[in-house]
N, C-alpha and C. Protein backbone atom coordinates (compact mmCIF):
# COMPACT_ATOMS: atom_id res chain seq x y z
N UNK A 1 125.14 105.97 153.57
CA UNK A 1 124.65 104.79 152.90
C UNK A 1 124.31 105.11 151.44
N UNK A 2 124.03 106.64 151.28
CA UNK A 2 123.57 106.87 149.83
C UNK A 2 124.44 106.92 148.91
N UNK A 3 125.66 107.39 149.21
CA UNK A 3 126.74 107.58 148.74
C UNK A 3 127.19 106.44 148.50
N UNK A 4 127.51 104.88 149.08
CA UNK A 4 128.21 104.20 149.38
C UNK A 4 127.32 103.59 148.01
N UNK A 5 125.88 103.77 148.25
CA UNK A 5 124.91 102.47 147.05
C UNK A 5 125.04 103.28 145.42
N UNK A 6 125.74 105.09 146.05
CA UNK A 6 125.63 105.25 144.33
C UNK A 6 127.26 105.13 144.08
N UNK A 7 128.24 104.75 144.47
CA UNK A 7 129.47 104.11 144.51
C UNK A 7 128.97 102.90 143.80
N UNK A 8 128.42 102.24 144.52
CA UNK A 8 128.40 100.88 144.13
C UNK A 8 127.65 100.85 142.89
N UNK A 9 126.59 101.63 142.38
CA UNK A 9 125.87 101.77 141.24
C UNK A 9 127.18 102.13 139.95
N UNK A 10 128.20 102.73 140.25
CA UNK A 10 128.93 103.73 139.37
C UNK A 10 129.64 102.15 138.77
N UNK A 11 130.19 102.07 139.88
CA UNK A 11 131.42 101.02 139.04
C UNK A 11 130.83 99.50 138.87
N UNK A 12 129.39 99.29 138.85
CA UNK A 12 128.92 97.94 138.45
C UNK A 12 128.48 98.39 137.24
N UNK A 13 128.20 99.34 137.03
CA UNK A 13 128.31 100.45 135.44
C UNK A 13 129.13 99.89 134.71
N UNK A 14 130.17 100.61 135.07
CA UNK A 14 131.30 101.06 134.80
C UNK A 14 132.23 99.77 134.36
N UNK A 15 132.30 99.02 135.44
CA UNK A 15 133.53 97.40 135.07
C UNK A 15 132.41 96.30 134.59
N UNK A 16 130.83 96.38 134.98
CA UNK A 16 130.33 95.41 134.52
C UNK A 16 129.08 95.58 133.43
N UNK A 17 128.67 96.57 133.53
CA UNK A 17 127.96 97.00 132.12
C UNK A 17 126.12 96.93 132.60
N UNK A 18 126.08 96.01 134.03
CA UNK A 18 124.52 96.57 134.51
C UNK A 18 124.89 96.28 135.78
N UNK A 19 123.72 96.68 136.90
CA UNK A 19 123.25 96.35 138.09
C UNK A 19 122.67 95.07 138.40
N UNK A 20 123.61 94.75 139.72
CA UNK A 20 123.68 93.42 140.07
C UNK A 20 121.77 93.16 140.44
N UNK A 21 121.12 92.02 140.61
CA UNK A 21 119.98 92.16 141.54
C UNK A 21 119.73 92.88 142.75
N UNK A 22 120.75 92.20 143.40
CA UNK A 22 121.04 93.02 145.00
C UNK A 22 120.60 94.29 144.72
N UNK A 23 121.53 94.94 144.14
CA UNK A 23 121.65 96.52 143.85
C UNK A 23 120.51 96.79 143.49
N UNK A 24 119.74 96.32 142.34
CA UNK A 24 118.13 96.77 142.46
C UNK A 24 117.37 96.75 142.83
N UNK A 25 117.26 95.69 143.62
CA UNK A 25 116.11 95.69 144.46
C UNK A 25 116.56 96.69 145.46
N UNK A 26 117.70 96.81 146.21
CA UNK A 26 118.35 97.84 147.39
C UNK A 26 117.73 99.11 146.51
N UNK A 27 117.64 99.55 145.51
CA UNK A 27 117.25 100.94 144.68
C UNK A 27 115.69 101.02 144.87
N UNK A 28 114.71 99.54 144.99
CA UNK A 28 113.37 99.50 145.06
C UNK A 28 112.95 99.29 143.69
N UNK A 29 113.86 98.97 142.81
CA UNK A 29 113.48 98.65 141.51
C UNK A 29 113.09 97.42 140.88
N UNK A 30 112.65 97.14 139.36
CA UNK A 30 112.39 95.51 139.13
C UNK A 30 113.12 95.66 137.80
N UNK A 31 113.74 94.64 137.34
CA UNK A 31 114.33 94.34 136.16
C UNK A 31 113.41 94.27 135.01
N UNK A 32 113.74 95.02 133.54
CA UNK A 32 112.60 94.75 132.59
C UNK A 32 112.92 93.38 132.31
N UNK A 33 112.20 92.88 131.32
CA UNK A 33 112.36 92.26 130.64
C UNK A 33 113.84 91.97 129.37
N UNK A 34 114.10 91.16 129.15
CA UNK A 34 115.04 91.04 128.56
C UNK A 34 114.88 90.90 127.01
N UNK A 35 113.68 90.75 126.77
CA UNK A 35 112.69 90.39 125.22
C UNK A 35 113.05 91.97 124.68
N UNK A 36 114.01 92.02 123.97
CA UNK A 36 113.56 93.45 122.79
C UNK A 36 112.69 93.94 122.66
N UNK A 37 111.83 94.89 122.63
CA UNK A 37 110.89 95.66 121.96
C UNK A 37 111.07 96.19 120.77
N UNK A 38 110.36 95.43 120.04
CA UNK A 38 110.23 95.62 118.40
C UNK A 38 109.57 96.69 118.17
N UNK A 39 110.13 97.98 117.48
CA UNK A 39 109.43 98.73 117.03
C UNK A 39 108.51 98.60 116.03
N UNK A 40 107.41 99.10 115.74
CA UNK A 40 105.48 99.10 114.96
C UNK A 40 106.64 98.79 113.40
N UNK A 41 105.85 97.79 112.59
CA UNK A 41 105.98 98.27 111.16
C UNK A 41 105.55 99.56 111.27
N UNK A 42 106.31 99.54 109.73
CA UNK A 42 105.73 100.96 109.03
C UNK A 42 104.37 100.33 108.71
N UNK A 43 103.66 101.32 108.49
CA UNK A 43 102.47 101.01 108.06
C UNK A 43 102.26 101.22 106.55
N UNK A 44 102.02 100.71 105.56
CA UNK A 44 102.02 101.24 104.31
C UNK A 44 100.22 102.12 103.95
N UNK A 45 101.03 103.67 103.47
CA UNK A 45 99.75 103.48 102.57
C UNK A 45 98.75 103.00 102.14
N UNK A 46 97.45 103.02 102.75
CA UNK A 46 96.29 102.64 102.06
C UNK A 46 96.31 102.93 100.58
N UNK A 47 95.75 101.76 99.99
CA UNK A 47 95.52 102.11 98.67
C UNK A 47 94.05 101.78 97.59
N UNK A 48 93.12 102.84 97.45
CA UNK A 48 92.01 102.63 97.05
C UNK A 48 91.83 102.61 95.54
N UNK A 49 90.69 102.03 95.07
CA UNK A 49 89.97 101.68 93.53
C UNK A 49 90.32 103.39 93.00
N UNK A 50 89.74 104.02 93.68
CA UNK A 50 90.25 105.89 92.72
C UNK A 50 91.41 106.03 92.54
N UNK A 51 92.85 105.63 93.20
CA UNK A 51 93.97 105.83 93.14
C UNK A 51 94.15 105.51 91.23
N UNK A 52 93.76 104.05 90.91
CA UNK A 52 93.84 103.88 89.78
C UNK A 52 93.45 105.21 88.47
N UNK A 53 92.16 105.67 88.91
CA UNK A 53 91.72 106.33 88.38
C UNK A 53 92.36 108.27 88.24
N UNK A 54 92.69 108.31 89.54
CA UNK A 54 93.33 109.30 89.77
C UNK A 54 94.50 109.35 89.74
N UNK A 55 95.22 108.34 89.11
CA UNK A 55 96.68 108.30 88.06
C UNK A 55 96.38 108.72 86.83
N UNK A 56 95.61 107.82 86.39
CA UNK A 56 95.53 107.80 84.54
C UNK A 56 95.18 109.63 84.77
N UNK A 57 94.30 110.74 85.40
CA UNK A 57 93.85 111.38 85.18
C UNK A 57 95.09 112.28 85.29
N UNK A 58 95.89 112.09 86.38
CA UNK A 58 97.42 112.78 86.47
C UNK A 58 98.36 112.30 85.39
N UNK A 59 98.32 111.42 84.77
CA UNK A 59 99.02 111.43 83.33
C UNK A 59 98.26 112.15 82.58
N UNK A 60 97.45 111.85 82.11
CA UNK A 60 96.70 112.65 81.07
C UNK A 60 97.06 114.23 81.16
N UNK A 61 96.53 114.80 82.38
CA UNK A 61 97.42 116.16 82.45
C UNK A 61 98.67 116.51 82.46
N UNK A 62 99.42 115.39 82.94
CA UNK A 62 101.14 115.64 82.19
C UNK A 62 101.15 115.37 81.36
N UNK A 63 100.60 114.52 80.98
CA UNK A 63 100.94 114.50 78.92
C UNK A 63 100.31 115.50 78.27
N UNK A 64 99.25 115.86 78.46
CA UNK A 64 98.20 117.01 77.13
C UNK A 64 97.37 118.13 78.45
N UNK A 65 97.52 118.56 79.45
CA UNK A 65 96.93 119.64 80.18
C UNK A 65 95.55 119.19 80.40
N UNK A 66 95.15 117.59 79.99
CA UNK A 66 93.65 117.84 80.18
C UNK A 66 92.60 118.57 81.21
N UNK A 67 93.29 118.29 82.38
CA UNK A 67 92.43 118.84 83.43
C UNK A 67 92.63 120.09 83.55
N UNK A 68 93.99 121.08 82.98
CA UNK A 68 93.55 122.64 82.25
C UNK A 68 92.45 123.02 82.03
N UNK A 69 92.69 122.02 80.66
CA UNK A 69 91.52 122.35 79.45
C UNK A 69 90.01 122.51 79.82
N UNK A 70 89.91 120.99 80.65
CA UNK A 70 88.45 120.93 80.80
C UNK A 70 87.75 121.80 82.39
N UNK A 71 89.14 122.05 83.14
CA UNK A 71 88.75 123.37 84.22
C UNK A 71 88.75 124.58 83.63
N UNK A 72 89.33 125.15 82.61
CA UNK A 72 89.26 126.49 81.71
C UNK A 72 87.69 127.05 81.41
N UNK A 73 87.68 128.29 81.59
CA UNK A 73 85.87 128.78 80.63
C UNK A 73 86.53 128.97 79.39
N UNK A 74 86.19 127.77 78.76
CA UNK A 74 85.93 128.23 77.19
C UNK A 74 85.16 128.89 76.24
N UNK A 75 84.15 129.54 77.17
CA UNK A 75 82.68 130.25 76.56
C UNK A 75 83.01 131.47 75.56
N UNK A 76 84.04 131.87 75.91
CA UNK A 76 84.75 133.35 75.35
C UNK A 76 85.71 133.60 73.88
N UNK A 77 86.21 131.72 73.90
CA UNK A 77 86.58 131.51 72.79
C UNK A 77 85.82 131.05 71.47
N UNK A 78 86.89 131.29 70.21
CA UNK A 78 85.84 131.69 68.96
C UNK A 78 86.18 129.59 68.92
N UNK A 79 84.97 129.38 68.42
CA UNK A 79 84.87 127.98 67.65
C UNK A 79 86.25 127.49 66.86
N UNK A 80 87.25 128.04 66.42
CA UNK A 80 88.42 127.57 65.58
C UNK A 80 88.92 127.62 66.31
N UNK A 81 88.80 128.86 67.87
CA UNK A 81 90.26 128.83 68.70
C UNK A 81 89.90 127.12 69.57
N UNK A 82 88.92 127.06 69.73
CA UNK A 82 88.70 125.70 70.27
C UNK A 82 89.14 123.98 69.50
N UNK A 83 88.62 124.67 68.63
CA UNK A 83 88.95 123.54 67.48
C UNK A 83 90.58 123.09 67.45
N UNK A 84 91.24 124.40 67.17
CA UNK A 84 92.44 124.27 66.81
C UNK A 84 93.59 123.69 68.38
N UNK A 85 93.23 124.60 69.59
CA UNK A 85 93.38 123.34 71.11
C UNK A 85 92.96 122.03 71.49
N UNK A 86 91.77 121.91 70.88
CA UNK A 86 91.45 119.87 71.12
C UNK A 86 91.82 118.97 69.81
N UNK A 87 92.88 119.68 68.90
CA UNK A 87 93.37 118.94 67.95
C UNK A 87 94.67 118.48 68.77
N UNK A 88 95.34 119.35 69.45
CA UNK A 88 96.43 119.19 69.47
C UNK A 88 96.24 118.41 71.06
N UNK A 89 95.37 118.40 72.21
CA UNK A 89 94.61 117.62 73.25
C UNK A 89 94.59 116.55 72.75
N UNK A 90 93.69 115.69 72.22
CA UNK A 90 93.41 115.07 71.30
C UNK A 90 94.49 114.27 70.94
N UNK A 91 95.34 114.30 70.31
CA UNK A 91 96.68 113.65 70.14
C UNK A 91 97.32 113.65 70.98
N UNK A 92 97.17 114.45 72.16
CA UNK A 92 98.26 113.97 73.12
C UNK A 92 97.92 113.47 74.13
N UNK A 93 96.32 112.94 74.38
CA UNK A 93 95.33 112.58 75.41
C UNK A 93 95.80 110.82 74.69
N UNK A 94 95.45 110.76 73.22
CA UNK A 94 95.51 109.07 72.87
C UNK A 94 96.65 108.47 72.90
N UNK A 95 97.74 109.54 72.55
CA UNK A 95 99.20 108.98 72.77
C UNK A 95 99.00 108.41 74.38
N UNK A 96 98.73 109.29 75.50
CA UNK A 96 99.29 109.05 76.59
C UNK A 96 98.66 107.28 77.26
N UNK A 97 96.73 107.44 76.72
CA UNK A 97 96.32 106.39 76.94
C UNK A 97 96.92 104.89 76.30
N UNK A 98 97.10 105.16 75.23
CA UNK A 98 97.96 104.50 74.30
C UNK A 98 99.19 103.37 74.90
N UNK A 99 99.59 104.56 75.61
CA UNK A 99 101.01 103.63 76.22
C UNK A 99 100.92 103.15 77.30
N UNK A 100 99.59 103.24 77.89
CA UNK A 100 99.36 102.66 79.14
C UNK A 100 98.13 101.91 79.57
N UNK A 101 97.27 101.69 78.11
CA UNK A 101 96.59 100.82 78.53
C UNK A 101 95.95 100.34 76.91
N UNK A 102 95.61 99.10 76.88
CA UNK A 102 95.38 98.44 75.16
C UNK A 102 94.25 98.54 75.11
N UNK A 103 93.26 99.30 73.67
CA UNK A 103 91.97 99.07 74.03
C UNK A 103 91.91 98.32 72.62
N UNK A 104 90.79 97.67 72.92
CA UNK A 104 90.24 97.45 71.46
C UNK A 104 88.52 97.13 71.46
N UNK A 105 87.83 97.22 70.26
CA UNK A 105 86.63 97.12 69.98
C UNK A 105 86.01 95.78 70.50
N UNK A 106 84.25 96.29 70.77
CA UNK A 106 83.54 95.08 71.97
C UNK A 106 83.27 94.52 70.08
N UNK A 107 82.97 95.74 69.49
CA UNK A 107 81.92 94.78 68.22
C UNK A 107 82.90 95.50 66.82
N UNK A 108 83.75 95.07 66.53
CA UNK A 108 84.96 95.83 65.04
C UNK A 108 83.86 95.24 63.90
N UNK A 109 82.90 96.88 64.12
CA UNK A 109 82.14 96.68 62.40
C UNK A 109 82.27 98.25 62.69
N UNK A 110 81.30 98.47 61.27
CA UNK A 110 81.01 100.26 61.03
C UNK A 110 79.64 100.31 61.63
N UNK A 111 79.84 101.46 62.43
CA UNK A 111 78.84 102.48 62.74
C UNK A 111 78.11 102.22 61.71
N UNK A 112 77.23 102.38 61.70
CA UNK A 112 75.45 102.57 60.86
C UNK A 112 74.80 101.32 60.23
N UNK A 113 76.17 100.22 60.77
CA UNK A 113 75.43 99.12 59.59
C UNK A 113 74.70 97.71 60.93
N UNK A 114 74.01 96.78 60.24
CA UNK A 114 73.48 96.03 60.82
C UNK A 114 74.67 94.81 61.54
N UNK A 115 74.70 94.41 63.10
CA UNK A 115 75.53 93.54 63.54
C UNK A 115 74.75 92.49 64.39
N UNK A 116 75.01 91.77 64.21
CA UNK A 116 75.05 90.59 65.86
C UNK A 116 75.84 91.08 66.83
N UNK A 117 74.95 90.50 68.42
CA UNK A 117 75.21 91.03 69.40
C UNK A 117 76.38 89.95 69.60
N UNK A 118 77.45 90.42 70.05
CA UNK A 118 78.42 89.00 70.53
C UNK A 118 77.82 88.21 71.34
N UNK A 119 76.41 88.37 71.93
CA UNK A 119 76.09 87.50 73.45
C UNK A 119 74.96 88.34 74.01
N UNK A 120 74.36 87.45 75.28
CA UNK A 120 73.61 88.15 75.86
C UNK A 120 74.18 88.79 77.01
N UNK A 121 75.36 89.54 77.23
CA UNK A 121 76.32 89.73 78.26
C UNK A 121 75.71 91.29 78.02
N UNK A 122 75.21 92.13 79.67
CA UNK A 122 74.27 92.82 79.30
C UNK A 122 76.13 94.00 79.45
N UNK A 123 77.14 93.46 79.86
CA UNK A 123 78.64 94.21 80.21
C UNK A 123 78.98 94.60 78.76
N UNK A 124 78.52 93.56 77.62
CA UNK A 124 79.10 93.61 76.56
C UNK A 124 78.35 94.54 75.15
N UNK A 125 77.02 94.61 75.85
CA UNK A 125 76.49 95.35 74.30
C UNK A 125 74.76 96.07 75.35
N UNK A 126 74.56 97.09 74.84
CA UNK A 126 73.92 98.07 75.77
C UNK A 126 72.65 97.88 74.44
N UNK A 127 71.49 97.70 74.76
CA UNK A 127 70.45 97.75 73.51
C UNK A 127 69.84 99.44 73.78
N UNK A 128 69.94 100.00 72.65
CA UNK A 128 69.39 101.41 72.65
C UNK A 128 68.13 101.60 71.69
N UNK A 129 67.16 102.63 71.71
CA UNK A 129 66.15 102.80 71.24
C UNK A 129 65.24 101.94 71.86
N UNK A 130 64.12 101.48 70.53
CA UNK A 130 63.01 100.84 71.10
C UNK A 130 62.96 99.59 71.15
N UNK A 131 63.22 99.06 72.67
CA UNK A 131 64.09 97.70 72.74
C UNK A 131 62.66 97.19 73.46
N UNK A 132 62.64 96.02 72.69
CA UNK A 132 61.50 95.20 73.11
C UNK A 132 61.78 94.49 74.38
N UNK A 133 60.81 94.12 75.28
CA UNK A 133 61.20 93.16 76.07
C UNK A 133 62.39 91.97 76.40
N UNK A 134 62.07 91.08 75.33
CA UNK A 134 62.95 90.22 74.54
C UNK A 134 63.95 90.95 73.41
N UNK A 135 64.92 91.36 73.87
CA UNK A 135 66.28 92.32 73.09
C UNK A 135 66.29 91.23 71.40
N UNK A 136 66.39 91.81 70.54
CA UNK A 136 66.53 90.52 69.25
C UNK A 136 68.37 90.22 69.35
N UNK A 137 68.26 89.65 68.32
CA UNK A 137 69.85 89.36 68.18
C UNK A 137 71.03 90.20 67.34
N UNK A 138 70.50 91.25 67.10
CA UNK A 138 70.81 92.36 66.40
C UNK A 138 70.53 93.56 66.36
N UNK A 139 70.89 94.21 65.84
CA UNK A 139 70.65 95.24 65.40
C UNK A 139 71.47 96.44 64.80
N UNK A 140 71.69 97.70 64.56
CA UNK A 140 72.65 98.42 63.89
C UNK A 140 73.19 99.34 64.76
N UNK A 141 74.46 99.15 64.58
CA UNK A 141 75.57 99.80 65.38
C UNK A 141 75.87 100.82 65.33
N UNK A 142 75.66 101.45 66.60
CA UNK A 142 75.78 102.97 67.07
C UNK A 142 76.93 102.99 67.45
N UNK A 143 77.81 102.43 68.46
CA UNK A 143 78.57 102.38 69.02
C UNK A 143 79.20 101.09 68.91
N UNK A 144 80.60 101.08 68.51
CA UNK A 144 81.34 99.65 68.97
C UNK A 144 81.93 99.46 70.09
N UNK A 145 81.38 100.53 71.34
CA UNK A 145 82.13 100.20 72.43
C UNK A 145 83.75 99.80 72.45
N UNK A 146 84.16 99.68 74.04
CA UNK A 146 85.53 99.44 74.05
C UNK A 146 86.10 98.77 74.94
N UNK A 147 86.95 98.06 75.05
CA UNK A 147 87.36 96.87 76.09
C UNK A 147 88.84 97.22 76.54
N UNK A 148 89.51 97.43 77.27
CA UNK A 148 90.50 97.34 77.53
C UNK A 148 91.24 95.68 78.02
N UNK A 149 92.37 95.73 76.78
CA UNK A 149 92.77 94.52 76.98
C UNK A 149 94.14 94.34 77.70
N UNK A 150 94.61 95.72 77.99
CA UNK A 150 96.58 95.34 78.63
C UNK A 150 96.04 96.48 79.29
N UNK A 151 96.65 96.75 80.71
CA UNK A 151 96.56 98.11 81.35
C UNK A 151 97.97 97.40 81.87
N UNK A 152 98.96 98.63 82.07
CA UNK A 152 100.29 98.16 82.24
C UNK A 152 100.98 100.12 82.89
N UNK A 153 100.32 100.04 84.02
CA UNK A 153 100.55 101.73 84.16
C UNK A 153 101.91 101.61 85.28
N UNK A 154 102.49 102.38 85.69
CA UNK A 154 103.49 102.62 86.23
C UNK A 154 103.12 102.61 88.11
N UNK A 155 104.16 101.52 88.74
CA UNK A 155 103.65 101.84 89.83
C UNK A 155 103.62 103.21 90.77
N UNK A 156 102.84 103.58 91.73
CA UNK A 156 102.71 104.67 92.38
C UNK A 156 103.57 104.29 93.40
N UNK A 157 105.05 105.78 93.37
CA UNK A 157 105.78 106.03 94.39
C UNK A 157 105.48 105.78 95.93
N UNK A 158 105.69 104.99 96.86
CA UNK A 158 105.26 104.82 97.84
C UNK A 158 104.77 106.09 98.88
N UNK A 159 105.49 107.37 98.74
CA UNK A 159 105.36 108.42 99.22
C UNK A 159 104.17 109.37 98.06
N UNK A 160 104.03 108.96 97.27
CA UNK A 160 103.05 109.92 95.98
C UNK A 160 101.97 109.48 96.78
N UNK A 161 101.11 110.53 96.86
CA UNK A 161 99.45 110.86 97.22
C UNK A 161 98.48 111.11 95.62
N UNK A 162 98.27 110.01 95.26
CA UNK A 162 97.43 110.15 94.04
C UNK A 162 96.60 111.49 93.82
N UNK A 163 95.92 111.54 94.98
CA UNK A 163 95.02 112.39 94.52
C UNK A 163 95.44 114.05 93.77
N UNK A 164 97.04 114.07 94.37
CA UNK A 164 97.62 115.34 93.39
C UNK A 164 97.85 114.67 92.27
N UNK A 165 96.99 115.40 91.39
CA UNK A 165 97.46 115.00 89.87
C UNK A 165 98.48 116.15 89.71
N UNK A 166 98.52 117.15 89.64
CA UNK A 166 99.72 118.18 89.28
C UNK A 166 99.90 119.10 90.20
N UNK A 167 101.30 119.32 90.38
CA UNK A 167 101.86 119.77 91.57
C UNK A 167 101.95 121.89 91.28
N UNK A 168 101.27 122.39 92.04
CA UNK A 168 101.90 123.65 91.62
C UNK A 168 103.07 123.89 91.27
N UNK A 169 103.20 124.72 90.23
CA UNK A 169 105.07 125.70 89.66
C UNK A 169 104.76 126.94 90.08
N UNK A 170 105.77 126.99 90.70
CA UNK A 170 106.63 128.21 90.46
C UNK A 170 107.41 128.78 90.24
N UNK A 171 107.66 129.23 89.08
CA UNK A 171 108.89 129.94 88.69
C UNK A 171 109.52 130.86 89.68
N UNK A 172 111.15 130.44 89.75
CA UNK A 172 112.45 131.42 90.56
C UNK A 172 112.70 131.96 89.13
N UNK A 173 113.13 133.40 89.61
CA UNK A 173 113.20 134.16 88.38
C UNK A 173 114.74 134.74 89.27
């Protein structure tokens, strides 16, 4: 009989492409379902508020080494050798910000002279020294602060893990 039901299993295979009912239930079996099973999305990448931050910081070190620089002990170097590395930092830190995000001034006057506050927007102007209760409507500018007006950065590779800002080298020699 076993022989005869795996006969009969072979060539309902074989000429018809599945097993009749009969035949399965005779096996003790139940038919799945006929509904596809959809395999899971992919799941994408989480993507958090530091990612932003931990780009600009991975450009910055491909453009000018910052995070070198500022992981380096500089204690050992003479004052000019320093001088003469954050000149050339320095220009290549503003270039990089430059092209990837617009800043411009909260208050476009000079340092040291007397201004109006644009507002009482406490986001927009910080009162320093001996600030009375009631802040006045002025005072002289320490800082013109800075606003970013275009941020226009490059999207992150779906497979890139922000948090590597720079990838080890190694030289094949």
């Amino acid at each position: 009989m076993k022989i005869g039901l795996a006969f009969k299993c072979f060539f309902s295979l074989l000429f018809g492409g599945e097993l009749s009912n009969e035949t399965i239930a005779e096996l003790g079996l139940t038919r799945k379902s006929a509904a596809p099973v959809k395999a899971p999305a992919p799941v994408a990448p989480s993507r958090t508020t530091a990612d932003g931050a931990l780009q600009i910081l991975g450009i910055l070190q491909r453009d000018s080494r910052l995070v070198d620089f500022l992981m380096e002990d500089i204690s050992g170097y003479a004052d000019d050798q320093v001088g003469a590395a954050v000149r050339e930092l320095h220009d290549q830190c503003r270039d990089a910000v430059a092209r990837y995000v617009k800043l411009e001034p909260i208050i476009d006057g000079v340092e040291g002279t007397p201004v109006k506050a644009p507002g009482n927007d406490a986001n927009l102007v910080k009162f320093v020294g001996n600030v009375p209760a009631t802040p006045p409507p002025g005072g002289t500018l320490r800082h013109k602060g800075w606003r970013a007006t275009k941020v226009d950065m490059p999207a992150l590779a779906a497979k890139q893990d922000p948090a590597i800002l720079a990838p080890a080298e190694i030289e094949i020699e």
